[in-house]
Protein backbone atom coordinates (compact mmCIF):
# COMPACT_ATOMS: atom_id res chain seq x y z
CA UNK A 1 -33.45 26.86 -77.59
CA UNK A 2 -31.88 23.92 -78.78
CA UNK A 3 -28.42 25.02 -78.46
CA UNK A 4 -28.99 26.78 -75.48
CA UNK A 5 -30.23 23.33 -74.19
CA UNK A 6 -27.26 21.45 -75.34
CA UNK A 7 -24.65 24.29 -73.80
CA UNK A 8 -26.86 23.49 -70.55
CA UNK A 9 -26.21 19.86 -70.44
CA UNK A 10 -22.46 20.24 -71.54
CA UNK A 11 -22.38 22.34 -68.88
CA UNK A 12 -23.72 20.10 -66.42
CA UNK A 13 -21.49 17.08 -67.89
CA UNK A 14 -18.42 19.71 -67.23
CA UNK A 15 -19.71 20.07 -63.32
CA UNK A 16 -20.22 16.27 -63.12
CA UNK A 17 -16.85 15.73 -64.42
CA UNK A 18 -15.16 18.26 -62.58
CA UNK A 19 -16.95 16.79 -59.05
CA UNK A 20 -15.59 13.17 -60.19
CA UNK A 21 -12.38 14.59 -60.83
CA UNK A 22 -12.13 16.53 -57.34
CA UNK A 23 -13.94 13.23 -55.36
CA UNK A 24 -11.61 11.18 -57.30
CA UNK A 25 -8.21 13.29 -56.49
CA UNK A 26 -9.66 13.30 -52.10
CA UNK A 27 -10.41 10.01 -51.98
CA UNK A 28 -6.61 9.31 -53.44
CA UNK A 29 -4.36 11.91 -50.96
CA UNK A 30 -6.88 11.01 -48.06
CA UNK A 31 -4.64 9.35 -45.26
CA UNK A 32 -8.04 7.16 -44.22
CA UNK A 33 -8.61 4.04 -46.48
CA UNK A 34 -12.27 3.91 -47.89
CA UNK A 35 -14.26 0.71 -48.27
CA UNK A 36 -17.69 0.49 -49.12
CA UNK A 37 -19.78 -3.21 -49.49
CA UNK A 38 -22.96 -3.87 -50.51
CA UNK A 39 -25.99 -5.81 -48.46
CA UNK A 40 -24.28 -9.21 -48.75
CA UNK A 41 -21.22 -7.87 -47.20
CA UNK A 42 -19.47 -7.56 -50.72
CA UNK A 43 -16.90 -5.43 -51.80
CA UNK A 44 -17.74 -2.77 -54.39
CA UNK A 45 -14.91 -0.05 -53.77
CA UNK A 46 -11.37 0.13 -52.23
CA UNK A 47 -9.65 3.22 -52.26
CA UNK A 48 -6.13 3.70 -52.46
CA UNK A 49 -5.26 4.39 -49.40
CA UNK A 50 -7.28 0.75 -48.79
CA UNK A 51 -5.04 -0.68 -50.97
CA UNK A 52 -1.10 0.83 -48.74
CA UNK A 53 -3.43 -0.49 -45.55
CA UNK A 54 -4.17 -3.69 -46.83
CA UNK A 55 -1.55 -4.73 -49.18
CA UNK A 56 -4.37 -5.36 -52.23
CA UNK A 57 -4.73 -3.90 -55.10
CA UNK A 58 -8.22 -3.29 -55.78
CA UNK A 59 -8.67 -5.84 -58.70
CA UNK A 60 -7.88 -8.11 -55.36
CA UNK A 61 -10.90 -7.47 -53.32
CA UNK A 62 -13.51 -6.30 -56.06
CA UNK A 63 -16.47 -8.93 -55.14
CA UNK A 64 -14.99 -10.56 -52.10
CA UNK A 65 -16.27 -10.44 -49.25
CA UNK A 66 -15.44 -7.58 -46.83
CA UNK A 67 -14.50 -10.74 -43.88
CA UNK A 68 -11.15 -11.12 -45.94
CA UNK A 69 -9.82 -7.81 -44.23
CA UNK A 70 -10.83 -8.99 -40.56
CA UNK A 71 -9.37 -11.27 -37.89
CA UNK A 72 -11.39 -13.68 -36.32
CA UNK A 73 -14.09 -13.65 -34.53
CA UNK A 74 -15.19 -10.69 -36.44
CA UNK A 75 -14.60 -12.54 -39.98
CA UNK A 76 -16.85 -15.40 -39.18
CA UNK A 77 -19.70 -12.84 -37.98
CA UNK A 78 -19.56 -10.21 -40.09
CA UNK A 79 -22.59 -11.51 -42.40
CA UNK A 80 -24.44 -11.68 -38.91
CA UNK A 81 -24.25 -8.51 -38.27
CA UNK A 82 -25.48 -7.15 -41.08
CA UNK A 83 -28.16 -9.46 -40.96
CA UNK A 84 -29.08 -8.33 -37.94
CA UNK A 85 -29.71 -4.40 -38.96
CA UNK A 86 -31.18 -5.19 -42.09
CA UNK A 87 -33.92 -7.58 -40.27
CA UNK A 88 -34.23 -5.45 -37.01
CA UNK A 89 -32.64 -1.29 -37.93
CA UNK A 90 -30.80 -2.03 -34.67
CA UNK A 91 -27.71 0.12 -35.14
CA UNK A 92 -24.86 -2.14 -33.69
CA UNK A 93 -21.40 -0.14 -35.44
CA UNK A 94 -22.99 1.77 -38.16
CA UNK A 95 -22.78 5.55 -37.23
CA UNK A 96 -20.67 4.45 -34.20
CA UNK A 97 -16.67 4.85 -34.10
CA UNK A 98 -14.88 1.94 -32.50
CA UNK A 99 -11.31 0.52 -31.83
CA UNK A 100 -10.90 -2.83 -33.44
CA UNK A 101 -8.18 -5.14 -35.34
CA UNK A 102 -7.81 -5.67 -39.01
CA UNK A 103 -5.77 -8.20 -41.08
CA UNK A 104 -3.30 -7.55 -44.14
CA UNK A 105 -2.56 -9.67 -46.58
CA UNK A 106 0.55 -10.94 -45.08
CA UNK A 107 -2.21 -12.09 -42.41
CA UNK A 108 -0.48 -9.28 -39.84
CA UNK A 109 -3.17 -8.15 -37.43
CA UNK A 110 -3.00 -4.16 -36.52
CA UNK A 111 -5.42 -1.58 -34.78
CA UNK A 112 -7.99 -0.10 -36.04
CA UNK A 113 -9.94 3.17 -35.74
CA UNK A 114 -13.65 2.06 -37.52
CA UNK A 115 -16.18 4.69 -38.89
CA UNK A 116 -19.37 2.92 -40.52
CA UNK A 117 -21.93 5.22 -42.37
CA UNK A 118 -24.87 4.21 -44.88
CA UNK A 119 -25.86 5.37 -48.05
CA UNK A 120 -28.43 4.52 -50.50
CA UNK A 121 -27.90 3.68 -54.29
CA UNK A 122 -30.93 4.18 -56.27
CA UNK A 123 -32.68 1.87 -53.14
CA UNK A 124 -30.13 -0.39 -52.60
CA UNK A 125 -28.26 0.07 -49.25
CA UNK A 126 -24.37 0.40 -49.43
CA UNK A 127 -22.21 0.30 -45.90
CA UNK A 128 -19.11 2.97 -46.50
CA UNK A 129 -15.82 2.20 -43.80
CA UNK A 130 -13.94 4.89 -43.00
CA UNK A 131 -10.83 2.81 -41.49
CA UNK A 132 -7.52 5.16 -39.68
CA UNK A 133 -4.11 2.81 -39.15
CA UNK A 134 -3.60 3.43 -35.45
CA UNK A 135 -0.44 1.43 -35.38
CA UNK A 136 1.77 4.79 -35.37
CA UNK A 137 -0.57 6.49 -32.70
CA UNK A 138 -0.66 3.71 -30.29
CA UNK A 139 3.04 3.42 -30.58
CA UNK A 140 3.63 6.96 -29.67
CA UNK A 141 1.11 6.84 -27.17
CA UNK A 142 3.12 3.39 -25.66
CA UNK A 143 6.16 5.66 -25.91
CA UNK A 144 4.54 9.02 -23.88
CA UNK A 145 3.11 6.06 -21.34
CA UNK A 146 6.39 4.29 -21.00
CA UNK A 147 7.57 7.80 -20.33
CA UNK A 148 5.07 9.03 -17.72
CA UNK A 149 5.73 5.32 -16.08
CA UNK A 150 9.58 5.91 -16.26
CA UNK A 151 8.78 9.52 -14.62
CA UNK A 152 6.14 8.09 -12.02
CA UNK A 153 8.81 5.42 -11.09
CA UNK A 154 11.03 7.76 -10.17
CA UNK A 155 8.66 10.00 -8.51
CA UNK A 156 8.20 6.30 -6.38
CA UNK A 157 11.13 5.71 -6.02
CA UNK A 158 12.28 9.04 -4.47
CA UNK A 159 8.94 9.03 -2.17
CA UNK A 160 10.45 5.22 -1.29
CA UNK A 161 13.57 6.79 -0.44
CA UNK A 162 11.37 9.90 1.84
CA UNK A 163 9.28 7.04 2.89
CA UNK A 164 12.15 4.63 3.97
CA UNK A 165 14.15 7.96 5.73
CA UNK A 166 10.84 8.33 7.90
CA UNK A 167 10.57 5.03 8.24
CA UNK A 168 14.16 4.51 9.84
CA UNK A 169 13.80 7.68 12.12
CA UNK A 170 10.22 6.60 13.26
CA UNK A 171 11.73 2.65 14.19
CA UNK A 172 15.09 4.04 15.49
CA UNK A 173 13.92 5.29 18.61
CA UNK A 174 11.46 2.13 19.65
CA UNK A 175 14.35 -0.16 18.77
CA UNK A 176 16.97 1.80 20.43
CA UNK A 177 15.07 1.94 23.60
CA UNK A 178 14.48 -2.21 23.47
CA UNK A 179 18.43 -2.07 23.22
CA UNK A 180 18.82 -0.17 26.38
CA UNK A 181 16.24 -2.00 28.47
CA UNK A 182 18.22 -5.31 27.42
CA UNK A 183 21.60 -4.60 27.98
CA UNK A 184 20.00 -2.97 31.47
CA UNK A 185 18.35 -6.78 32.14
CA UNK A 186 21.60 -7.91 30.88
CA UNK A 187 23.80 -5.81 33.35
CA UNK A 188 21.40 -6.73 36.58
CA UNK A 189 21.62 -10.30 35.35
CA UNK A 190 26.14 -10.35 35.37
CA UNK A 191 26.19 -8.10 38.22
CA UNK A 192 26.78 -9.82 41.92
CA UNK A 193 24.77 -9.56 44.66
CA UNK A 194 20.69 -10.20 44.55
CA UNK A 195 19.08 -9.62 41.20
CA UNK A 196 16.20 -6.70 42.03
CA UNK A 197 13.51 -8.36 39.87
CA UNK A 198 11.19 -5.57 40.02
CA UNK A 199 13.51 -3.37 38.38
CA UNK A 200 13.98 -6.07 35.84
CA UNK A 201 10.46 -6.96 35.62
CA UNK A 202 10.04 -3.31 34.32
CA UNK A 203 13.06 -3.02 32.12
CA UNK A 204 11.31 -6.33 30.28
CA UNK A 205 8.02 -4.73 30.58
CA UNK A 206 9.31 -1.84 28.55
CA UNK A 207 10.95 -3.93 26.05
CA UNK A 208 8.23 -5.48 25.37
CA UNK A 209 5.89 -2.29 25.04
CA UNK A 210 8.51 -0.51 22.58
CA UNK A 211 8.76 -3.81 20.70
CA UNK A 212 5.09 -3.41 20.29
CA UNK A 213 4.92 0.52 19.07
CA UNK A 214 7.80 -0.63 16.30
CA UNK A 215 4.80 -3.31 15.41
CA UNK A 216 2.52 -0.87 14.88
CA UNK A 217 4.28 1.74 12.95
CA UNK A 218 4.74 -0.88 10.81
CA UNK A 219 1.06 -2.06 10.79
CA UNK A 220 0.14 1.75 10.29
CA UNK A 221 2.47 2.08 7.11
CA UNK A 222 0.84 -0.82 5.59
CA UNK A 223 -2.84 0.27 6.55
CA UNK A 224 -1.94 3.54 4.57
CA UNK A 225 -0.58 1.62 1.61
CA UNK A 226 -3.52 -0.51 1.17
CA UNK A 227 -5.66 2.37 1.60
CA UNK A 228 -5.04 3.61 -1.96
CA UNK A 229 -8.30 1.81 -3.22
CA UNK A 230 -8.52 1.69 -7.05
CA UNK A 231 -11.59 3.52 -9.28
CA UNK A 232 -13.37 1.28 -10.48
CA UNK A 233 -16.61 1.33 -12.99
CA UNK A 234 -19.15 -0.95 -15.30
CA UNK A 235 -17.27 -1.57 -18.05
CA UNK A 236 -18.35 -3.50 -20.76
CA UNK A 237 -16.02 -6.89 -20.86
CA UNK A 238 -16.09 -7.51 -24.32
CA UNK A 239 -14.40 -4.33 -25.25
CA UNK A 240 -11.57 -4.40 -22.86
CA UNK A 241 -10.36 -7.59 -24.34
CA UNK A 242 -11.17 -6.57 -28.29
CA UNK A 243 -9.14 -3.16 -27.52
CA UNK A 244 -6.71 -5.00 -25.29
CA UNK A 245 -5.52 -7.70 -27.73
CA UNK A 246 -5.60 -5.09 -30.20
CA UNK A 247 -2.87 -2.73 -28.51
CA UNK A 248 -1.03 -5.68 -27.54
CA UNK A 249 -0.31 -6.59 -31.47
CA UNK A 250 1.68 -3.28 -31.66
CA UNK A 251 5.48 -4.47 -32.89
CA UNK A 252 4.39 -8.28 -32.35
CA UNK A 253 4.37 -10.52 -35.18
CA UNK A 254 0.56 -11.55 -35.74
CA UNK A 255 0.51 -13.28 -38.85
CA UNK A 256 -1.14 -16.22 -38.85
CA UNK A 257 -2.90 -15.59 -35.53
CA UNK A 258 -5.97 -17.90 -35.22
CA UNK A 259 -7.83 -15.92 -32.86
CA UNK A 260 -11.34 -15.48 -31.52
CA UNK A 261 -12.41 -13.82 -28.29
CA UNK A 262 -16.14 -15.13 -26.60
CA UNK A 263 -17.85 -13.84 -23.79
CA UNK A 264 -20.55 -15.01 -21.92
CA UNK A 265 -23.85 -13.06 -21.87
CA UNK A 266 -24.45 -13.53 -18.50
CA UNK A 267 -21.12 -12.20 -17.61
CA UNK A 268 -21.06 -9.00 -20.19
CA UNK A 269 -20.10 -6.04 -17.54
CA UNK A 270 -17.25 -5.82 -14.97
CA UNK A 271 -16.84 -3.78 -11.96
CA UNK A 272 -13.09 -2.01 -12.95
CA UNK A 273 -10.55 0.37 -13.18
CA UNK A 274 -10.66 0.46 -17.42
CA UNK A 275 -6.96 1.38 -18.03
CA UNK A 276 -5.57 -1.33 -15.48
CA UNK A 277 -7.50 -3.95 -16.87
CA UNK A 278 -6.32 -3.64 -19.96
CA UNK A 279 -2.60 -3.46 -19.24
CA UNK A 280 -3.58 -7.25 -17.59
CA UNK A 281 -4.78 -8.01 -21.01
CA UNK A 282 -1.67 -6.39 -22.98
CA UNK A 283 0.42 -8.44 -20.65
CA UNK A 284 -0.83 -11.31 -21.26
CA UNK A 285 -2.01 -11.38 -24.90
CA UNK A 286 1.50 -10.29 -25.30
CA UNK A 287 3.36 -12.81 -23.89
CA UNK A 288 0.71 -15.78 -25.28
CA UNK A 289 1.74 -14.12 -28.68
CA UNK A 290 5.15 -14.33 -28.50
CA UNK A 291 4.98 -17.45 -26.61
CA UNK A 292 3.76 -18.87 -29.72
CA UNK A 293 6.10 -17.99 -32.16
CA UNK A 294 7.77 -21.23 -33.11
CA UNK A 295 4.65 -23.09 -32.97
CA UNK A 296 3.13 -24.66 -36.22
CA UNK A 297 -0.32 -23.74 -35.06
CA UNK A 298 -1.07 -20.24 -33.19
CA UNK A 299 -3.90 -20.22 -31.38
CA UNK A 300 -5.34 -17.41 -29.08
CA UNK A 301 -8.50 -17.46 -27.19
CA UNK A 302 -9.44 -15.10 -24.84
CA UNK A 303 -12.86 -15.80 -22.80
CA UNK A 304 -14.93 -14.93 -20.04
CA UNK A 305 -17.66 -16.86 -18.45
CA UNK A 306 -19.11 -16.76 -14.72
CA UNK A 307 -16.47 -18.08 -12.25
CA UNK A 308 -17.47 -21.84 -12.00
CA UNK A 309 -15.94 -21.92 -7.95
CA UNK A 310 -17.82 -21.41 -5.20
CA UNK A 311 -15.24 -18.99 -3.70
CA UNK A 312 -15.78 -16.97 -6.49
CA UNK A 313 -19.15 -16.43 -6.59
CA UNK A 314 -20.56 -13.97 -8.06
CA UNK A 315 -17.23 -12.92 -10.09
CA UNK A 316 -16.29 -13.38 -13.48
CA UNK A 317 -13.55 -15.40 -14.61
CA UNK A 318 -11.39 -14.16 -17.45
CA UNK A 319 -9.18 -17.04 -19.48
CA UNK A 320 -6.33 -15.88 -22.32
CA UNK A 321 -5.36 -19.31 -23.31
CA UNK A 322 -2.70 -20.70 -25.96
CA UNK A 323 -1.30 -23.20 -28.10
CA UNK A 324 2.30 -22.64 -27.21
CA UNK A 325 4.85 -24.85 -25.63
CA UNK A 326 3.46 -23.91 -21.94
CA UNK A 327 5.38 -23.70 -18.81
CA UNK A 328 8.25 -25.56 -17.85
CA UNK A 329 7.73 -27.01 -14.34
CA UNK A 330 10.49 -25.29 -12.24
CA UNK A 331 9.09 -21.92 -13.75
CA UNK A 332 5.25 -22.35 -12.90
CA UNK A 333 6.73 -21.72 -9.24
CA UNK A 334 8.10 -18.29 -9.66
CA UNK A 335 5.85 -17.32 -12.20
CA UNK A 336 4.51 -13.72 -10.84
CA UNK A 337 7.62 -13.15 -9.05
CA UNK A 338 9.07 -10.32 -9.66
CA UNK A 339 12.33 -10.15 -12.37
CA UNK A 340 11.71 -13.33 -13.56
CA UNK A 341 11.33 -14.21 -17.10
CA UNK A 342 12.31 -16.56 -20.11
CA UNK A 343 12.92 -13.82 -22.63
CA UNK A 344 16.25 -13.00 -23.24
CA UNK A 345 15.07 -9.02 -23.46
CA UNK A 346 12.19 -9.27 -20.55
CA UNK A 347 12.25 -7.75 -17.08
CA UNK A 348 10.28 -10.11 -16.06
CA UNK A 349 7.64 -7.77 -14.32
CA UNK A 350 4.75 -8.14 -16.97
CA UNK A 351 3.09 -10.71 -14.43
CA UNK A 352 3.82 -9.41 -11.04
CA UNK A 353 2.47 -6.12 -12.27
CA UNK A 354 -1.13 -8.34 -13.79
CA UNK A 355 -0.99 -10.10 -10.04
CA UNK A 356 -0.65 -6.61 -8.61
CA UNK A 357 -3.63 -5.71 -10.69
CA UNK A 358 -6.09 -8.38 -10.38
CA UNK A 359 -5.63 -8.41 -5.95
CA UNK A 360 -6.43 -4.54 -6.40
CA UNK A 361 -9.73 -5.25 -7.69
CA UNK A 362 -9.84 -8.47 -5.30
CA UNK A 363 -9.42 -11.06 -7.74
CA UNK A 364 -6.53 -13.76 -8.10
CA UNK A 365 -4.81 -15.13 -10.71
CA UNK A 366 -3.39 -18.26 -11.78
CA UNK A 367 -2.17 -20.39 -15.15
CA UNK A 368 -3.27 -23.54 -16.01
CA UNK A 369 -2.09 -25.96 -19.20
CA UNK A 370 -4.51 -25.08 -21.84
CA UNK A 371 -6.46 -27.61 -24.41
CA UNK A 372 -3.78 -26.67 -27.02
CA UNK A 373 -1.44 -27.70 -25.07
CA UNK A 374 0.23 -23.98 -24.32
CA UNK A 375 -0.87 -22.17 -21.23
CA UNK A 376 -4.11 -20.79 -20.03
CA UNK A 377 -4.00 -17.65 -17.59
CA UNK A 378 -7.02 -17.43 -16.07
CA UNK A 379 -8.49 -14.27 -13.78
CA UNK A 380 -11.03 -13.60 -11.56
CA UNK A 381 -13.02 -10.04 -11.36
CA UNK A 382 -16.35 -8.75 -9.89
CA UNK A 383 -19.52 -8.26 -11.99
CA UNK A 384 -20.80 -5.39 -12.52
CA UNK A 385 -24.29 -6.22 -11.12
């Protein structure tokens, strides 16, 4: 019995081995980096694809604090929230999979796919963080949506042209008639003899009546323009801006990037159209970014808190704010015109498009000098409620 006993346990030591060996050998070839912390937000193991994400070796992180590998405002809450489940078992992220920014080493920010699960160690609670680079997705998702807005410009731009051919024929024919009636007044007028004034009154009268049917062709053609309402649904606000800034890093040099984004409870849904909204955000998170990229301190803030004027009551006023050199006078006055831009590779379109945006869910828009002394674009939309 004895050595059957002992072949048993070598045999189980064999099967333990052999199910280290195989966890050991998938947690190595895995694409998806592995972190798991303990209660006090502590790091306990970092697998190796952690380590290509993150630029540490593991002997880096062992025992730090999990906050090291997150941009702000996430690193300065991160002990909060797990606070927060261990007091209350409200599941916040855990079992959840969210879009979110992490930081490397070189202090680069990128996006983040975020998988939380929990596991128990002999009655101690360990987090595990399941973490997928989406840097290469986004991009080729940036690239099949530049595409599909290359193709639905030129699907505009031919129904311009259709447009603009009906457009011409439709006009031609009030405007050609005004043309007749006046060189008829015209004629009467140079011709001797008594003018006939009811003949004129009439050729005047009918002037005047064409000149108003080329009014309202044109008053029709903007009715049916403006008619294209957007969808729009609750969303909640401090999402769009976490998953907004975090697209907008794509290709943009983040290191270094002090940022935090804060929004007021009172003010935590929006009535919008989800994908619009954020390509406001990506605009301008963008362009703060890169506005900022000789400055000795780079601050971002993005913010939302009820909309303080009385016009806008009852909106929500969004604020992506700064600390870069801010706008040169003679440029705040063309700022959301069209083709106009500082950058020596812009189109200048960025903010014409956000303007376009924010009056389609019938906000407004407008930049300000921020308290960093950079700008502050701020943005009005409607509350959910």
């Amino acid at each position: 019995m004895a050595v059957a006993d002992d072949e048993t346990d070598g045999l189980t030591q064999r099967e333990h081995s052999l199910e280290q060996a195989l966890l050991g050998s998938i947690l190595a070839t895995v694409p998806d980096a592995l972190i798991v912390i303990d209660v006090r937000g502590q790091i306990v193991s970092f697998s190796a694809a952690a380590q290509r994400m993150f630029q540490y070796a593991e002997s880096d992180v062992l025992g730090e604090n999990i906050s090291m590998l997150m941009p702000s405002p996430d690193r300065e809450r991160h002990d909060g929230y797990i606070d927060h489940y261990l007091k209350t078992g409200e599941r916040r992220i855990i079992g959840i999979g969210r879009l979110t920014s992490a930081r490397r080493r070189d202090g680069s920010t990128f996006p983040i796919e975020l998988s939380v699960g929990e596991v128990q160690d002999e009655g101690r609670p360990l987090f595990t963080g399941f973490i997928r680079d989406l840097t290469e997705s986004q991009q080729a998702e940036r690239r099949v949506a530049d595409l599909q807005a290359e193709l639905a410009h030129a699907s505009r731009v031919t129904a311009m042209g259709t447009l603009a051919s009906a457009l011409a024929h439709e006009l031609n024919q009030p405007l050609t008639a005004i043309a007749n009636y006046l060189e008829a007044g015209r004629d009467m007028l140079d011709a001797d003899g008594p003018v006939d004034r009811e003949l004129l009154r009439e050729a005047m009268a009918e002037s005047a009546s064409q000149a108003l049917r080329a009014g309202e062709i044109i008053r029709s053609l903007r009715e049916f323009i403006r008619r294209g309402e957007t969808i729009r649904q609750p969303e909640a606000l401090r999402g769009l801006l976490a998953e907004g800034a975090a697209l907008a890093f794509i290709g943009v040099d983040s290191r270094g990037l002090d940022m935090d984004i804060s929004v007021d409870p009172r003010v935590d849904k929006v009535l919008v159209n989800r994908v619009q909204l954020q390509q406001v955000i990506i605009n301008l998170t963008k362009n703060a970014v890169e506005a900022m990229a000789g400055s000795p301190a780079r601050i971002l803030r993005l913010s939302a808190i009820p909309a303080p004027s009385p016009t806008d009551a009852g909106r929500v006023e969004v604020i992506v704010a700064d600390s870069g050199p801010g706008l040169a006078p003679e440029m705040s006055r063309t700022l959301f015109t069209p083709f106009t831009t500082t950058k020596p590779s812009g189109m200048g379109v960025g903010l014409s498009i956000s303007q376009t945006i924010v009056e389609g869910h019938g906000g407004r828009i407008w930049a300000e000098p921020s308290q960093w002394g950079g700008t502050a674009f701020h943005f009005t939309l409607d509350a959910a409620d």
